[in-house]
Protein backbone atom coordinates (compact mmCIF):
# COMPACT_ATOMS: atom_id res chain seq x y z
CA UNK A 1 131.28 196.17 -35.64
CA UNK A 2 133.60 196.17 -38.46
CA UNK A 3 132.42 196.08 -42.51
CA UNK A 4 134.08 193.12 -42.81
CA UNK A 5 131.93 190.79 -40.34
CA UNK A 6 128.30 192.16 -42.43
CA UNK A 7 130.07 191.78 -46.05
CA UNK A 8 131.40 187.95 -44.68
CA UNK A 9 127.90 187.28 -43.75
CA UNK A 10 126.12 188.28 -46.89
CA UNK A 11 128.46 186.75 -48.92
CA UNK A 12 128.04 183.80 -47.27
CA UNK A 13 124.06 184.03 -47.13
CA UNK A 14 124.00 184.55 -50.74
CA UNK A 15 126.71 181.66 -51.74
CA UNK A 16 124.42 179.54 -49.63
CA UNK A 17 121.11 180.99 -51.02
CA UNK A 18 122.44 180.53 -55.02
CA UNK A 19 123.43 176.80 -53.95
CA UNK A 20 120.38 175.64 -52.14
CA UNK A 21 118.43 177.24 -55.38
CA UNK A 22 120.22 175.12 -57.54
CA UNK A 23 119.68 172.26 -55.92
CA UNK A 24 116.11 172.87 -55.43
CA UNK A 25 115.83 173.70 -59.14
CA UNK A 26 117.50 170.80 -59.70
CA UNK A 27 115.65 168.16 -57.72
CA UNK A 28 112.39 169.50 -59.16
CA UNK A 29 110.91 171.29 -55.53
CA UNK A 30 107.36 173.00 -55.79
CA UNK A 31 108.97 175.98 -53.90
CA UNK A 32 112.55 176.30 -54.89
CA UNK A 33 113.07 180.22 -54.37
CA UNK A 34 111.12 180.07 -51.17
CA UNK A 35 113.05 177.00 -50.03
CA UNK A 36 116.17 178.74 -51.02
CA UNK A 37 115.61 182.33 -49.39
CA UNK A 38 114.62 180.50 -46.04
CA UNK A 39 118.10 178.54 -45.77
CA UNK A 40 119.87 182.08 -47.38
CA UNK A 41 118.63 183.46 -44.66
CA UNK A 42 119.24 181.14 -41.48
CA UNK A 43 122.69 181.22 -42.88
CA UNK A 44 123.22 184.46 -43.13
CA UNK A 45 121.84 184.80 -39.37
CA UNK A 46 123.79 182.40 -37.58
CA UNK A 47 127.21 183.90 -39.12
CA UNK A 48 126.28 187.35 -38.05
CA UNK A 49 125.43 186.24 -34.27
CA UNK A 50 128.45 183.81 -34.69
CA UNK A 51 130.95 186.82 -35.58
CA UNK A 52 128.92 189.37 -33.84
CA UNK A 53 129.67 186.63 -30.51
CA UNK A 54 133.64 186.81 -31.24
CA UNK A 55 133.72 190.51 -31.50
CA UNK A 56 131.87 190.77 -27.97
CA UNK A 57 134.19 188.59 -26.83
CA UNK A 58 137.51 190.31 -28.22
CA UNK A 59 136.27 193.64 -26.84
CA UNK A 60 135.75 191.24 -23.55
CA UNK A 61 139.15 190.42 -23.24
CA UNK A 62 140.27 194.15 -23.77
């Protein structure tokens, strides 16, 4: 798997994981880092099996 699909997908866990703390912060939650790591997280999972999917599939059609 290339470098490029695991640096896309923890950028995009932690853009997701710095906005959903914000907001959190923002709307006052008990849990906000919690809260925030959780979503972070799901995030960063479903682009990995997302672009972990297309690269089984472009090595498919090889």
């Amino acid at each position: 798997m290339s470098n490029n699909y695991i640096k896309y997908s923890i950028s995009a866990g932690l853009a997701t994981f710095a906005l959903c703390l914000f907001i959190l912060l923002a709307i006052n939650s008990p849990f906000p880092y919690l809260g925030a790591i959780v979503v972070g997280f799901i995030i960063f999972e479903m682009s990995f099996y997302h672009l972990f999917g297309k690269e089984k599939e472009k090595q498919k059609l090889m």
